[in-house]
N, C-alpha and C. Protein backbone atom coordinates (compact mmCIF):
# COMPACT_ATOMS: atom_id res chain seq x y z
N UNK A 1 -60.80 42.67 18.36
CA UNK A 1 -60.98 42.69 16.92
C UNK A 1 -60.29 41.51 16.27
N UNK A 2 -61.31 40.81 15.53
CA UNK A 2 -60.44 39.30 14.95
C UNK A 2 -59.33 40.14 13.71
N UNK A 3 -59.83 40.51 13.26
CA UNK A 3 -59.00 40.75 11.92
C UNK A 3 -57.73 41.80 12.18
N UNK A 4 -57.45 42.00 13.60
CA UNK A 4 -55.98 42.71 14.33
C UNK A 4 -55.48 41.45 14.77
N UNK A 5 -55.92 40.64 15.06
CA UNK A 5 -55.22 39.42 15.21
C UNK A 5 -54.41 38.38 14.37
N UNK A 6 -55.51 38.13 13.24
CA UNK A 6 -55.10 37.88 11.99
C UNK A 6 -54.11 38.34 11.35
N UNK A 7 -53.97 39.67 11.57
CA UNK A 7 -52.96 40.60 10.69
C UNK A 7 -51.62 40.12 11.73
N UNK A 8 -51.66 40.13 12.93
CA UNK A 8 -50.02 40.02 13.33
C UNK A 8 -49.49 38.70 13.25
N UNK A 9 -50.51 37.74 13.13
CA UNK A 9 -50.06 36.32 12.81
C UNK A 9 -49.42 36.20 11.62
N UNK A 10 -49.60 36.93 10.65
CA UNK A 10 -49.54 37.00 9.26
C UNK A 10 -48.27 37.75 9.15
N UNK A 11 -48.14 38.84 9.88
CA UNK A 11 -47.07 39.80 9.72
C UNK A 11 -45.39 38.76 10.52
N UNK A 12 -45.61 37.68 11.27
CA UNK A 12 -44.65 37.16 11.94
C UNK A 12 -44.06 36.14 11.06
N UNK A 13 -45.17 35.74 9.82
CA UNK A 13 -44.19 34.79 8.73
C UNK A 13 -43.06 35.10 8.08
N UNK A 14 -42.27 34.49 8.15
CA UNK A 14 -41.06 35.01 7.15
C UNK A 14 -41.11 34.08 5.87
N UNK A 15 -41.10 35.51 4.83
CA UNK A 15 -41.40 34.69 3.13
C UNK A 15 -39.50 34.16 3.10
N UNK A 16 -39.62 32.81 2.02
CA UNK A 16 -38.16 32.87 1.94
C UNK A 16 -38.52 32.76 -0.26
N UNK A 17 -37.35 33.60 -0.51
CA UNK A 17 -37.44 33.46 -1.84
C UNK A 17 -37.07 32.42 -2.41
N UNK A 18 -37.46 31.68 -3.72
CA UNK A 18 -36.98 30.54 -4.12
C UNK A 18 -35.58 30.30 -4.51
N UNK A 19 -34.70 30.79 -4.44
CA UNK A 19 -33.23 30.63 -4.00
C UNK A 19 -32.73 30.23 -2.69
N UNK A 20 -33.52 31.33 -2.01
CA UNK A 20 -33.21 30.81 -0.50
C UNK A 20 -33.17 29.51 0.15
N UNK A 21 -34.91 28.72 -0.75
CA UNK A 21 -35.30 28.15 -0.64
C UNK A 21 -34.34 26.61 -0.98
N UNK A 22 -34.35 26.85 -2.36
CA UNK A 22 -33.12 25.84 -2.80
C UNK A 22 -32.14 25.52 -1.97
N UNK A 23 -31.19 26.95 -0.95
CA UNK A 23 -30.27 26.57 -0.40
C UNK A 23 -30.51 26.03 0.50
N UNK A 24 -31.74 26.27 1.29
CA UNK A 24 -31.93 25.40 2.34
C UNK A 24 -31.61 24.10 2.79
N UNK A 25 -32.45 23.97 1.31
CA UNK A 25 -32.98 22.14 0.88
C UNK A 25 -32.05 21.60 0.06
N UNK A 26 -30.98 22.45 -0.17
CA UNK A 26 -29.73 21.99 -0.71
C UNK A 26 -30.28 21.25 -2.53
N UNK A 27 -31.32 21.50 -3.02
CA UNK A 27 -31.19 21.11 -4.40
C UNK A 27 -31.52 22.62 -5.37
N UNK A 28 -31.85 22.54 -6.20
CA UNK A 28 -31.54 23.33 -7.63
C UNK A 28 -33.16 23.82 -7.80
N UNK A 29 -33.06 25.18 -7.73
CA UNK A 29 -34.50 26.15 -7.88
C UNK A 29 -34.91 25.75 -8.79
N UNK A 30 -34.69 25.11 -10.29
CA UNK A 30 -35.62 24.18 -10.92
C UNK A 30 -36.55 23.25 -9.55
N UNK A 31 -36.16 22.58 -8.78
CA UNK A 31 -36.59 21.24 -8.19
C UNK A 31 -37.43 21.95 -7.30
N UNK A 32 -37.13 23.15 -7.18
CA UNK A 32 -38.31 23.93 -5.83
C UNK A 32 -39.46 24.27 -6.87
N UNK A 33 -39.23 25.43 -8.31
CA UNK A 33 -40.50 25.62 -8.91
C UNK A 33 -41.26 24.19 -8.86
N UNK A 34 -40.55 22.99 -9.55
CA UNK A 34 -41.47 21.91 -9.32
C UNK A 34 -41.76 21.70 -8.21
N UNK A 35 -41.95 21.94 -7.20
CA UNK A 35 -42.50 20.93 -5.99
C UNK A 35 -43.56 22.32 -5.80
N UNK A 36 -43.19 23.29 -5.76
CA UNK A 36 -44.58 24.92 -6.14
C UNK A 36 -45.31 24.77 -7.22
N UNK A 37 -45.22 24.32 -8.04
CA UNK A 37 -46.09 23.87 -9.50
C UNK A 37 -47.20 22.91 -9.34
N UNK A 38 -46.70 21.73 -8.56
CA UNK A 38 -47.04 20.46 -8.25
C UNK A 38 -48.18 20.59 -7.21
N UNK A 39 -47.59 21.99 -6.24
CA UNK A 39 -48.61 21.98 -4.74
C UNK A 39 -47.68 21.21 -3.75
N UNK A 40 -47.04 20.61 -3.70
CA UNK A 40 -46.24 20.08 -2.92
C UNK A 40 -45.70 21.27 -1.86
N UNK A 41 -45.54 22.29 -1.90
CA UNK A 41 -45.02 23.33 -1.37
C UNK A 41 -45.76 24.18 -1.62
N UNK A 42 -46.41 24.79 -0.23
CA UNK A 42 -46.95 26.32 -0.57
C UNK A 42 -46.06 27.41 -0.78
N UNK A 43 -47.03 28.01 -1.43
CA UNK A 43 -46.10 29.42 -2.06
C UNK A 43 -47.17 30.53 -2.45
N UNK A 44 -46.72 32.01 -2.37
CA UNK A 44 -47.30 32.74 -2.92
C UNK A 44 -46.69 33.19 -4.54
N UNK A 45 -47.81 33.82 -4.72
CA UNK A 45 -47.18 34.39 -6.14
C UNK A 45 -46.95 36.11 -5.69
N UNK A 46 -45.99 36.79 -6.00
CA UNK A 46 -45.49 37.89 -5.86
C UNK A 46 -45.63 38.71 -7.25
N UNK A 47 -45.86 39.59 -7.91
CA UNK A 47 -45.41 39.47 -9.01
C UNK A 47 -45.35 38.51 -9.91
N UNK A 48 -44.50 38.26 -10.52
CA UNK A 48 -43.54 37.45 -11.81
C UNK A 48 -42.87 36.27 -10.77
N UNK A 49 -42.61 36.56 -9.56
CA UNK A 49 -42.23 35.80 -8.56
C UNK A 49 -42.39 34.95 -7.73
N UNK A 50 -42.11 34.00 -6.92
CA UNK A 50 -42.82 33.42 -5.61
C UNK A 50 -42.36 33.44 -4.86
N UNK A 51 -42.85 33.48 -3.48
CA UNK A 51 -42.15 33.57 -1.77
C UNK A 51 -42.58 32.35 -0.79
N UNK A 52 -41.82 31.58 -0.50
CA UNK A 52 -42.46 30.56 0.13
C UNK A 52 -42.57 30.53 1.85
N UNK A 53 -44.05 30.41 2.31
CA UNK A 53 -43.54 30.40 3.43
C UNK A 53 -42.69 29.52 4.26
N UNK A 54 -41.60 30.51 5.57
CA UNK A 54 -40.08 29.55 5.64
C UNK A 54 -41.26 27.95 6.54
N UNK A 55 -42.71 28.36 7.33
CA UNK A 55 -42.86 26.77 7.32
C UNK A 55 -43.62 26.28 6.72
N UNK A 56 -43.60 26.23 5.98
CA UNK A 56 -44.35 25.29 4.37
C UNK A 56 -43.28 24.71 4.40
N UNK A 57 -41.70 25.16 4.27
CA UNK A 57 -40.48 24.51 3.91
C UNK A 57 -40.02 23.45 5.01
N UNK A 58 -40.20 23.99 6.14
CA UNK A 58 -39.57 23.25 7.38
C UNK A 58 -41.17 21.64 7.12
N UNK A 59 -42.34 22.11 7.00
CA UNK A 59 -43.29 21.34 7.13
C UNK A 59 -43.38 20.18 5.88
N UNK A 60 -42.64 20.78 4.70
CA UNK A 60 -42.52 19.94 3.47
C UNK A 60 -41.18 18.80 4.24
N UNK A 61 -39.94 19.08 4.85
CA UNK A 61 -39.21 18.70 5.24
C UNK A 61 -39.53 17.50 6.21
N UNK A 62 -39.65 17.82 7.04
CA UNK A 62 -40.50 17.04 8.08
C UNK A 62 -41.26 16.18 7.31
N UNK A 63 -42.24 16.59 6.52
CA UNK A 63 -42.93 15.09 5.55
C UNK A 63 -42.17 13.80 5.30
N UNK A 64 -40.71 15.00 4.43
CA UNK A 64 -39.92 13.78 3.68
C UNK A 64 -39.16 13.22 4.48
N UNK A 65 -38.61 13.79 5.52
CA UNK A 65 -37.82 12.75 6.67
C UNK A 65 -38.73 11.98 7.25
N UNK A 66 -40.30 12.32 7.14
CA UNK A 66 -40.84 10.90 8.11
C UNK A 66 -41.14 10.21 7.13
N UNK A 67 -41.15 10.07 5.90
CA UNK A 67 -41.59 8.93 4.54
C UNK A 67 -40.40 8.08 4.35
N UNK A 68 -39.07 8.41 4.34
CA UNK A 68 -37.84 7.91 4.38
C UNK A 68 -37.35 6.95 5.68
N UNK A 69 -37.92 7.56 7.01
CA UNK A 69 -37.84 6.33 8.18
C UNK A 69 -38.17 5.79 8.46
């Protein structure tokens, strides 16, 4: 069944909240909504909220360390 497959791929992401997120990346949850506003960073909308997935973050990362070397 494809769509039992789908589901556990999905279930193994870990959301990180936009705080989390900030600390990661070491700047200021203003600078994360912008880069989620922008598209620069995927994100869901939760609620009133957003959850980003943790590799959208590692994959946004990786961008900016290879544009910088």
């Amino acid at each position: 069944m494809a769509g039992s497959q789908s589901d556990g791929r999905l279930s193994d992401v870990k959301f990180l909240t936009v705080a989390e997120v900030a600390t990661v990346m070491r700047v200021s949850k203003m600078t994360v909504y912008r880069l989620v506003h922008s598209g620069e960073l995927a994100a869901v909308r939760v609620g009133r909220s957003f959850r980003v997935p943790e590799h959208a973050v590692h994959e946004y990362l990786r961008g900016a360390f290879q544009e910088t070397a």
